[in-house]
C-alpha atoms as a PDB file:
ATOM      1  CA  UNK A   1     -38.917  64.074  11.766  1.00  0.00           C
ATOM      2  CA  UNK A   2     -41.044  67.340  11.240  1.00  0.00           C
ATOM      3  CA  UNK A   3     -39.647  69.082  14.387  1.00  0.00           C
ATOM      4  CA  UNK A   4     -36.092  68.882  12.382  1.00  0.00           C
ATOM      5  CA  UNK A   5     -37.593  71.275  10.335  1.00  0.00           C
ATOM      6  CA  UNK A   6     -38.344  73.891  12.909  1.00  0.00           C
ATOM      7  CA  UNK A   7     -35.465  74.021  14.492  1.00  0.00           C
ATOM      8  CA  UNK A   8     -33.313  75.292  12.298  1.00  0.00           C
ATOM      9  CA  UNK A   9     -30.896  78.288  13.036  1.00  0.00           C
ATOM     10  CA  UNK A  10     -29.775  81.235  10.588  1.00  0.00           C
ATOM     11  CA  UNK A  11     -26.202  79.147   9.912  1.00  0.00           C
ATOM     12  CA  UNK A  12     -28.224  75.708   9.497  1.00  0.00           C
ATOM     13  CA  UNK A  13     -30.439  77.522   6.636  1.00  0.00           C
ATOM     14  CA  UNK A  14     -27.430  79.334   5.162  1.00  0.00           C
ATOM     15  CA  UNK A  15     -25.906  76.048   4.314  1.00  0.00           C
ATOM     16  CA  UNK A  16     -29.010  74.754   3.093  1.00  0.00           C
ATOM     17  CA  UNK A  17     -29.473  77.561   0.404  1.00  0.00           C
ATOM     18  CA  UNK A  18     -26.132  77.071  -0.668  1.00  0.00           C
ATOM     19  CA  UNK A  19     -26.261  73.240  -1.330  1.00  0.00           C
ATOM     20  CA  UNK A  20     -29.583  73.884  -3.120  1.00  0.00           C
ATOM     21  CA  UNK A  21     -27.857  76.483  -5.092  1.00  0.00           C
ATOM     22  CA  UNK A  22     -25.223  74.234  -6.082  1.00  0.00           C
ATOM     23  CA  UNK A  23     -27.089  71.090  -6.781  1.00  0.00           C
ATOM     24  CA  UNK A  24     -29.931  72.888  -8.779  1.00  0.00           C
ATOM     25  CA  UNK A  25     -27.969  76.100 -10.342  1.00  0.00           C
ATOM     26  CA  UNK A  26     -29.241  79.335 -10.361  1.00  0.00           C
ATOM     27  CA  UNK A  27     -30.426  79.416 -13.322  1.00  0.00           C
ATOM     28  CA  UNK A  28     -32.999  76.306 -12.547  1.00  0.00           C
ATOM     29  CA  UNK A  29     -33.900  77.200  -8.621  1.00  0.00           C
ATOM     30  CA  UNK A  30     -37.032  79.588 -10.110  1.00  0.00           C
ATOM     31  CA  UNK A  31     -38.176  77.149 -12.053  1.00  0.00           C
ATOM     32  CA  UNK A  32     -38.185  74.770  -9.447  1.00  0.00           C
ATOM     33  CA  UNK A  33     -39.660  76.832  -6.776  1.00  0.00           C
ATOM     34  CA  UNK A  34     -42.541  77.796  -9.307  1.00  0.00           C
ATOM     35  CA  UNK A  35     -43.570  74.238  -9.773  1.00  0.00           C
ATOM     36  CA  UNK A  36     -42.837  73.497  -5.935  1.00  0.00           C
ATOM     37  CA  UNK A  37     -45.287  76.616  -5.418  1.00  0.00           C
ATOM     38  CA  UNK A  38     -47.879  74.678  -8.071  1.00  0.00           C
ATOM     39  CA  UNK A  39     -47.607  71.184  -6.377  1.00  0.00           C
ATOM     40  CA  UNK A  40     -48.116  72.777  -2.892  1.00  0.00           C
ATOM     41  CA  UNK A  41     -51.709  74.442  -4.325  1.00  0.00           C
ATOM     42  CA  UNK A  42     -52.606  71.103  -6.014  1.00  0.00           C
ATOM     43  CA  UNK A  43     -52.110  69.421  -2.532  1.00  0.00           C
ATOM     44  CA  UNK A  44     -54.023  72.032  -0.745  1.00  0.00           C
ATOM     45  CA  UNK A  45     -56.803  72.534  -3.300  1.00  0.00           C
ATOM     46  CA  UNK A  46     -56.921  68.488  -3.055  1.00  0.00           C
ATOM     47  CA  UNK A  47     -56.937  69.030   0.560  1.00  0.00           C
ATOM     48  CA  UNK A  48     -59.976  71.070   0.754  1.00  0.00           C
ATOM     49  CA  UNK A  49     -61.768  69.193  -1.694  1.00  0.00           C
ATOM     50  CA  UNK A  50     -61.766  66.286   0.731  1.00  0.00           C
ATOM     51  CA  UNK A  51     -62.725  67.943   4.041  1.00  0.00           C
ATOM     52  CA  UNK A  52     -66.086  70.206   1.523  1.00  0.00           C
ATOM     53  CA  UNK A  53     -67.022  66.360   0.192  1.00  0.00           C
ATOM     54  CA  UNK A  54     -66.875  65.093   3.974  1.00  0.00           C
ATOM     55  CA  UNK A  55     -68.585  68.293   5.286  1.00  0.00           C
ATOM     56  CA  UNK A  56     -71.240  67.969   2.745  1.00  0.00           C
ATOM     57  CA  UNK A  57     -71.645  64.083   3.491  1.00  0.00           C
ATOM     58  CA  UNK A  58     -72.106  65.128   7.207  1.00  0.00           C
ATOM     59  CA  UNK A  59     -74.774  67.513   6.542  1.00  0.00           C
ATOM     60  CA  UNK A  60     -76.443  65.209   4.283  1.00  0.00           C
ATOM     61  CA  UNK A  61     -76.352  62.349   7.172  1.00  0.00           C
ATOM     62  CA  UNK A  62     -77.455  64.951   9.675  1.00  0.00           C
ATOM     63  CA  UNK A  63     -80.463  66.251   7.345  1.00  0.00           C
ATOM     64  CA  UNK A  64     -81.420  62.421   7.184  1.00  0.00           C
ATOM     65  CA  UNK A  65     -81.194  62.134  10.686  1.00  0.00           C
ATOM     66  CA  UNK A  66     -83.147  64.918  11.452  1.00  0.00           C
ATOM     67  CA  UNK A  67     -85.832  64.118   8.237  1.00  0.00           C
ATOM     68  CA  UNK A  68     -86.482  60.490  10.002  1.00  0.00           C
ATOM     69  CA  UNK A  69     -87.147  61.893  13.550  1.00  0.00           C
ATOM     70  CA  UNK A  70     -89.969  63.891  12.345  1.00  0.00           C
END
């Protein structure tokens, strides 16, 4: 399904604008491409949240590791 994505032509994305255009209104397309922008930043900031916790629970199982060998 993601490959659909990235194989878009210049025509293909054309016609996409335009529907967008006409469903949302130009008036209403910065509004929703600001709080696309703040969704995708919530995702990612969520995103790298996740991989410092597991990170930091690696290091801490590591350190443990290493603490009961000696």
């Amino acid at each position: 399904m993601t490959l659909l994505f990235f194989n878009l032509g210049g025509g293909e994305i054309v016609v996409v604008m335009m529907v967008v255009l006409m469903f949302f209104g130009s008036k209403r397309i910065p509004e929703v491409a600001r709080n696309l922008g703040r969704g995708l930043r919530q995702v990612r900031d969520a995103t790298n949240d996740i991989q410092r916790d597991i990170s930091d629970s690696v290091k801490e199982v590591k350190d443990k590791i290493e603490n009961d060998k000696d």
